[in-house]
N, C-alpha and C. Protein backbone atom coordinates (compact mmCIF):
# COMPACT_ATOMS: atom_id res chain seq x y z
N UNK A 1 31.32 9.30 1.95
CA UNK A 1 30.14 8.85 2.66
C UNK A 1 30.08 7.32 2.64
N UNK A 2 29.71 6.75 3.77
CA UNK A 2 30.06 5.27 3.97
C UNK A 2 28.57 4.81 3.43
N UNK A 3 28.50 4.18 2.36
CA UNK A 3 27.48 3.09 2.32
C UNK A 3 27.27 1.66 2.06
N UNK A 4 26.15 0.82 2.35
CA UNK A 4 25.81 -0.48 2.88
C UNK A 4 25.14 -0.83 1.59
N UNK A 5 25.26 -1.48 0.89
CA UNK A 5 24.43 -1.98 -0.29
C UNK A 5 24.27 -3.41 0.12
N UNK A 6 22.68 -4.20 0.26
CA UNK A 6 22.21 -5.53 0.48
C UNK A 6 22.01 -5.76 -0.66
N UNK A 7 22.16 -7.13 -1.09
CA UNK A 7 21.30 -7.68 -2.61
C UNK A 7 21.46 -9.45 -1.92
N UNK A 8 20.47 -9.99 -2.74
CA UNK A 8 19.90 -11.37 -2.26
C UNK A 8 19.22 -12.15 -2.41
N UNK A 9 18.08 -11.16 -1.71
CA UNK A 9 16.85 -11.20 -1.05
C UNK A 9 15.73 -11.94 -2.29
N UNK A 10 14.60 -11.99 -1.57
CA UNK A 10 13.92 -12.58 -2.93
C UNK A 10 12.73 -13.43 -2.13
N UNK A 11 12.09 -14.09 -3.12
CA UNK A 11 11.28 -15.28 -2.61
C UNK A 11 11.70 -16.97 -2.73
N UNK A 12 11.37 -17.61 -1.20
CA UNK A 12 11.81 -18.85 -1.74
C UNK A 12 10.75 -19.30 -0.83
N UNK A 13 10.78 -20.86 -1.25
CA UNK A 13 9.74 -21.83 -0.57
C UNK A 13 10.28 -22.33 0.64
N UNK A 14 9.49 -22.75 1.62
CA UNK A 14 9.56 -23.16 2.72
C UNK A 14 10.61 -24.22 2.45
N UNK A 15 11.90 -24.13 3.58
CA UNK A 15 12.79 -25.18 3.60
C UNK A 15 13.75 -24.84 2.26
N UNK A 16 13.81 -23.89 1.67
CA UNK A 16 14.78 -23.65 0.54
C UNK A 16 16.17 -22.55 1.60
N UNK A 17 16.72 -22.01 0.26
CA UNK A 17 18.17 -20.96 0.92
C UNK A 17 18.08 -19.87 0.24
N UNK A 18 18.81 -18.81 1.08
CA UNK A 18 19.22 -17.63 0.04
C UNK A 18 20.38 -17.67 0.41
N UNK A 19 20.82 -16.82 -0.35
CA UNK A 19 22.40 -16.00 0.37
C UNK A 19 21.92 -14.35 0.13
N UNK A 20 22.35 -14.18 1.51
CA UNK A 20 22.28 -12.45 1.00
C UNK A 20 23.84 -11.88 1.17
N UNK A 21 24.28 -10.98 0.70
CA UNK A 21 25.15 -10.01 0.39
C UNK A 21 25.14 -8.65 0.99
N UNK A 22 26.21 -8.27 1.41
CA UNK A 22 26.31 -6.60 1.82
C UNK A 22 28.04 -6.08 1.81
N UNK A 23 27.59 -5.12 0.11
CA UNK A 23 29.08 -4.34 0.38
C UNK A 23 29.30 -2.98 1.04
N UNK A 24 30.05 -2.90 1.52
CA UNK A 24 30.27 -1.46 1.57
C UNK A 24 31.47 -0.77 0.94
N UNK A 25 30.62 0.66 0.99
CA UNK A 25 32.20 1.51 0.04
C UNK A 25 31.94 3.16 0.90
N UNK A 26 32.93 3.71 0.74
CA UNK A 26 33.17 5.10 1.54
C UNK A 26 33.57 4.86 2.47
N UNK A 27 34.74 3.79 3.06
CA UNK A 27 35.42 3.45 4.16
C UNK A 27 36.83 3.08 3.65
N UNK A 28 37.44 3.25 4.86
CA UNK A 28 38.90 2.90 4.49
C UNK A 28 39.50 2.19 5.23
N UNK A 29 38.61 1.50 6.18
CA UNK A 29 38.99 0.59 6.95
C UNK A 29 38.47 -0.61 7.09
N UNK A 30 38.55 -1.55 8.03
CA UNK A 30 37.45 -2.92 8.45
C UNK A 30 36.34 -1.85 9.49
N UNK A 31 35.65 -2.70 9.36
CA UNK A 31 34.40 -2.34 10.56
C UNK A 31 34.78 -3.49 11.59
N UNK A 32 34.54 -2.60 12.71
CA UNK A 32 34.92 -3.64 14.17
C UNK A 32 34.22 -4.57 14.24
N UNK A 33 32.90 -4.81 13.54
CA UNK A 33 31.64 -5.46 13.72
C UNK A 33 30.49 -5.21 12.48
N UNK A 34 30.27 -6.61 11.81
CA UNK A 34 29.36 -6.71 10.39
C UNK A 34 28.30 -7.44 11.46
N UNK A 35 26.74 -7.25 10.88
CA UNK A 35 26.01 -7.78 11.52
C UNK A 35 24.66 -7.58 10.37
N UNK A 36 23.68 -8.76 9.88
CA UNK A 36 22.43 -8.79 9.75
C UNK A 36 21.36 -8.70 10.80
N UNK A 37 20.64 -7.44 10.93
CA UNK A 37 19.13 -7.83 11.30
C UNK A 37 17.99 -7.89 10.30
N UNK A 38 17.03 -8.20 10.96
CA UNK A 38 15.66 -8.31 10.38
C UNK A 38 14.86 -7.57 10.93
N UNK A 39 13.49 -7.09 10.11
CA UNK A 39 12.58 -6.42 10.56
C UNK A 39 11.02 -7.24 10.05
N UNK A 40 10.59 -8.02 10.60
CA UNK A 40 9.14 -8.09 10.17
C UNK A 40 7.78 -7.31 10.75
N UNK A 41 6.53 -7.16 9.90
CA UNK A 41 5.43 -6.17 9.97
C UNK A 41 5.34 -6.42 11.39
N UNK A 42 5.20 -5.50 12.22
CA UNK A 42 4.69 -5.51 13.79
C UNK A 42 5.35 -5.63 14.52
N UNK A 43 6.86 -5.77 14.25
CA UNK A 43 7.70 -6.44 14.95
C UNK A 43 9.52 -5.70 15.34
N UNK A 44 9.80 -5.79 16.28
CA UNK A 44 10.96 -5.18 16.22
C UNK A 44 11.73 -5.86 15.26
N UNK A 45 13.26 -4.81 15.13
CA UNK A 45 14.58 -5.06 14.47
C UNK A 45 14.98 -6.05 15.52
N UNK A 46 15.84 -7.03 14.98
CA UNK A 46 16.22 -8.08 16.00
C UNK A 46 17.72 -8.35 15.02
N UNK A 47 18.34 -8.45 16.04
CA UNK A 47 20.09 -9.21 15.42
C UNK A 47 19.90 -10.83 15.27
N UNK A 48 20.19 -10.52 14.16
CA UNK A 48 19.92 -11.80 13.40
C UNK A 48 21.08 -12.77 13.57
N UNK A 49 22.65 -12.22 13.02
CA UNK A 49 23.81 -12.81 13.08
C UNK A 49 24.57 -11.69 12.79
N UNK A 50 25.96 -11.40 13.90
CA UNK A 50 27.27 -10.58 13.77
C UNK A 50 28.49 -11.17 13.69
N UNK A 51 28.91 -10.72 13.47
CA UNK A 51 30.58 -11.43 13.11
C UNK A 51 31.67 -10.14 13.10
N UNK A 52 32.83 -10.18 13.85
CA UNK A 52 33.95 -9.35 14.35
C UNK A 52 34.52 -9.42 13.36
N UNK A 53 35.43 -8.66 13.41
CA UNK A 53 36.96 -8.45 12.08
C UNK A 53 37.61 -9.38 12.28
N UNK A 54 37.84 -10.28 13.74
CA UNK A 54 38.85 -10.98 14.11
C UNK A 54 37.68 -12.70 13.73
N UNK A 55 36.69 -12.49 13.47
CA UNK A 55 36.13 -13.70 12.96
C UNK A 55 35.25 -14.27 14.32
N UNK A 56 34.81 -13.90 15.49
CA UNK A 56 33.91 -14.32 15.89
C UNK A 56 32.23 -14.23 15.60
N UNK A 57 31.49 -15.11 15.90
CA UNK A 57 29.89 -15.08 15.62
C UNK A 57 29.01 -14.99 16.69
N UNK A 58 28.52 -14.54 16.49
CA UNK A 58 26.71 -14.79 17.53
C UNK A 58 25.88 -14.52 16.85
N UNK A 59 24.54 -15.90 16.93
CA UNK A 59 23.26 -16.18 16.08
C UNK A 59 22.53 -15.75 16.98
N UNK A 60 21.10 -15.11 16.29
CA UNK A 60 19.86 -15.25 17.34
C UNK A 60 19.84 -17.16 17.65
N UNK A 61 18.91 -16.93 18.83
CA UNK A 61 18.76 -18.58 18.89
C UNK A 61 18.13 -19.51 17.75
N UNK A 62 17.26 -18.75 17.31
CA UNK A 62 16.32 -19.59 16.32
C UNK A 62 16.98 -19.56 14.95
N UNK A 63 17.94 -19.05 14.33
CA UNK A 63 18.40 -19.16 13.40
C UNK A 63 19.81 -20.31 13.24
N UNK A 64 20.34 -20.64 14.74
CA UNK A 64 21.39 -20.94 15.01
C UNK A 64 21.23 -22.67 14.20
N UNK A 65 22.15 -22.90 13.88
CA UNK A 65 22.47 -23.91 12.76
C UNK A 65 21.83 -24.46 11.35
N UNK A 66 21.19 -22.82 10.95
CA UNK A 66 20.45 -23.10 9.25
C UNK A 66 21.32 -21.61 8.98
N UNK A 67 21.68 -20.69 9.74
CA UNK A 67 22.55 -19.98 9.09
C UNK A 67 23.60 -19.84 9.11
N UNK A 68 24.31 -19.08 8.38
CA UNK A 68 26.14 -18.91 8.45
C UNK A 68 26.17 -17.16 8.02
N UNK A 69 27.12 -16.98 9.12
CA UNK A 69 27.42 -15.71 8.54
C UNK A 69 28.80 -15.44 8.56
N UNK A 70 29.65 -15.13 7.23
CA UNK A 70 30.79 -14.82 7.28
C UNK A 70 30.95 -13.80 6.32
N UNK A 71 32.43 -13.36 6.59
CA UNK A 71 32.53 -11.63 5.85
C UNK A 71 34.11 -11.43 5.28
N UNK A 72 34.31 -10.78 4.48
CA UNK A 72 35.74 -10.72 3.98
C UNK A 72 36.21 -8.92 3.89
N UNK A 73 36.85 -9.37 5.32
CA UNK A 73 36.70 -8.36 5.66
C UNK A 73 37.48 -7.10 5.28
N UNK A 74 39.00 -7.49 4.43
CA UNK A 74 39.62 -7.12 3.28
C UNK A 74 38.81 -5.56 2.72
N UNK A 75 37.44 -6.12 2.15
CA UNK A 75 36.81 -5.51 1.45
C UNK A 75 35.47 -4.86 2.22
N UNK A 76 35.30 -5.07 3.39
CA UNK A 76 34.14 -4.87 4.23
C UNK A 76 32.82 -5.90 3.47
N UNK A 77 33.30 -6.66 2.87
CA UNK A 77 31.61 -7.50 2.59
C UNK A 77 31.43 -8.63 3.83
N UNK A 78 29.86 -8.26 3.74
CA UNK A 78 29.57 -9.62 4.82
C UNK A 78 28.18 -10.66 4.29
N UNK A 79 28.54 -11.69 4.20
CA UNK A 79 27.34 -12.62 3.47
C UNK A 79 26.48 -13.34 5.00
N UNK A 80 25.16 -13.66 4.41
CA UNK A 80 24.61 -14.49 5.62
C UNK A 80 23.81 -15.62 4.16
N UNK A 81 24.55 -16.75 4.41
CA UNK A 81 23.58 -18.06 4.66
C UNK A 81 22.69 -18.70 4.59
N UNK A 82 21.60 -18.53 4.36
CA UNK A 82 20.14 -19.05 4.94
C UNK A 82 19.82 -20.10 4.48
N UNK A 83 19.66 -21.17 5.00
CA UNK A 83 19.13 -22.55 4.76
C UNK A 83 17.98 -23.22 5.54
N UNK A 84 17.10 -23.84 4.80
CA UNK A 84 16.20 -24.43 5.78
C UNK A 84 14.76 -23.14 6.62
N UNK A 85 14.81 -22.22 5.35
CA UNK A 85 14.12 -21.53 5.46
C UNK A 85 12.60 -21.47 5.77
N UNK A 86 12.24 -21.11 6.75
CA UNK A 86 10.45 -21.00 7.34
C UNK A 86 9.78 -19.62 7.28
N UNK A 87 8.50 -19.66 7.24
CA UNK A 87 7.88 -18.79 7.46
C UNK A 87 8.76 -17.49 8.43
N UNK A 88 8.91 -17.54 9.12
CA UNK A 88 8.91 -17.17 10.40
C UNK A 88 10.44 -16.27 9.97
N UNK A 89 11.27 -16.75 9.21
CA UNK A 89 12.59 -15.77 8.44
C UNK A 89 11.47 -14.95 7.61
N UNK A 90 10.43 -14.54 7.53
CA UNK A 90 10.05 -13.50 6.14
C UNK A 90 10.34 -12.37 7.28
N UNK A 91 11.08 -11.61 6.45
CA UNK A 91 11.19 -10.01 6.99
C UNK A 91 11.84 -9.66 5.88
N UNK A 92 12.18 -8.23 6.14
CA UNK A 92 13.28 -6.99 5.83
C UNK A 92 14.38 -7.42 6.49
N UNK A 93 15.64 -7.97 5.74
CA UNK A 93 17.23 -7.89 6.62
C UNK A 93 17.86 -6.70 5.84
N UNK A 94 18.33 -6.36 7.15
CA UNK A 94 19.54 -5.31 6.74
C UNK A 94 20.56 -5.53 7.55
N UNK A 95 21.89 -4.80 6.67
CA UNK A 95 23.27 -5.19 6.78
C UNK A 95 23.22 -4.01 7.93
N UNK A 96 24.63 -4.23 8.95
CA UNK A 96 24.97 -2.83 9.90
C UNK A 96 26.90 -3.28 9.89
N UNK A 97 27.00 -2.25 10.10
CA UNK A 97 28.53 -2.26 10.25
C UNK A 97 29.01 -0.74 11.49
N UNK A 98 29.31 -1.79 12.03
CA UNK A 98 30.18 -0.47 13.49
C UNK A 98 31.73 -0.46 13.68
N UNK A 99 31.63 0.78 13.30
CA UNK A 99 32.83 1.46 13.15
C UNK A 99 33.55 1.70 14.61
N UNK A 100 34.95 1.47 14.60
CA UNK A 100 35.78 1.91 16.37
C UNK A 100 35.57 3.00 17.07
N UNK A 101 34.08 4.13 16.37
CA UNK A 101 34.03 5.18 16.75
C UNK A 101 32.62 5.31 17.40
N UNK A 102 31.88 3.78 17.03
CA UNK A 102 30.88 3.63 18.12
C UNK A 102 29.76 3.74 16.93
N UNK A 103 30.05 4.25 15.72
CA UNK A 103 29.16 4.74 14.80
C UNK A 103 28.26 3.47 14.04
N UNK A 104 27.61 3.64 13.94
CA UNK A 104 26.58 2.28 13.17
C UNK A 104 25.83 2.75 11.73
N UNK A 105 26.49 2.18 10.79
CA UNK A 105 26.36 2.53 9.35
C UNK A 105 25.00 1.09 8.74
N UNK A 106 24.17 1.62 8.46
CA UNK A 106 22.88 0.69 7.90
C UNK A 106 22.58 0.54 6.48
N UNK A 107 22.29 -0.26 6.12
CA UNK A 107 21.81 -1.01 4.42
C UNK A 107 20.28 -0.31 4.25
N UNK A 108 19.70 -0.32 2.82
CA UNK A 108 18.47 0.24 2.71
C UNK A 108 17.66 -1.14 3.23
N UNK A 109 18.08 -2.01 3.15
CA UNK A 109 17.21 -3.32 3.40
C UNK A 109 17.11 -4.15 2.16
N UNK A 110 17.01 -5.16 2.16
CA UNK A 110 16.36 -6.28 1.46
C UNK A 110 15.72 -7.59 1.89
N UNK A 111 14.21 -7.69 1.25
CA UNK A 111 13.32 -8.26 1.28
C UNK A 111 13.43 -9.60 1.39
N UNK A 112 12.97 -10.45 2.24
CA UNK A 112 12.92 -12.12 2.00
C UNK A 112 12.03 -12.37 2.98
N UNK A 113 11.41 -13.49 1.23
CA UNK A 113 10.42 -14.07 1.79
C UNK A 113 10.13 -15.50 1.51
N UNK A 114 9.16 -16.22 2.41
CA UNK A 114 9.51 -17.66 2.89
C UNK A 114 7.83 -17.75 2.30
N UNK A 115 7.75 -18.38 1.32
CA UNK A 115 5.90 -19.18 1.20
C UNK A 115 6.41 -19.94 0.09
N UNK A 116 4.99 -20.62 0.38
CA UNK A 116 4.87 -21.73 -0.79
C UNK A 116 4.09 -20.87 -1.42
């Protein structure tokens, strides 16, 4: 059984960083595609940042140059970045990973949050 484990997450102050983390295990391959979204109260899931096996990226717009997302893909882990953190990053991120079979494997989530 393929699963997504996030760890990271946490509280930080406005304009600080995290790094979050996501391994997976019950696979025996790369995933075609690692990707963080977010979920905040009221609000849809939104793709946060993905990254290919072969190493390409796409940011949402508003995250684009305070985050990084890269993954080793060896092992299926994928890290995201976060710097320069605002309000407006507090959500639920979770890890996704899509498999060549179209299949989309999800993280339980982890928490981050942005206050003073």
């Amino acid at each position: 059984q393929v699963q997504l484990v996030e760890s990271g997450g946490g509280l930080v102050q406005p304009g600080g960083s995290l790094r979050l983390s996501c391994a997976a295990s019950g696979i025996a391959f790369s995933f075609r595609v690692m990707g963080w979204y977010r979920q905040a109260p009221g609000k849809q899931r939104e793709l946060v940042a993905g990254i290919t096996n072969t190493g390409d990226t796409n940011y949402l717009n508003s995250v684009k140059g305070r985050f990084s997302i890269s993954r080793d893909g060896t092992n299926n882990v994928v890290y995201l970045q976060m710097n320069s953190l605002n309000s407006e990053d507090t959500a639920v991120y979770y890890c996704e990973g899509a498999d060549y079979s179209g299949n989309s494997h999800w993280g339980q989530g982890t928490q981050v949050t942005v206050s003073s």
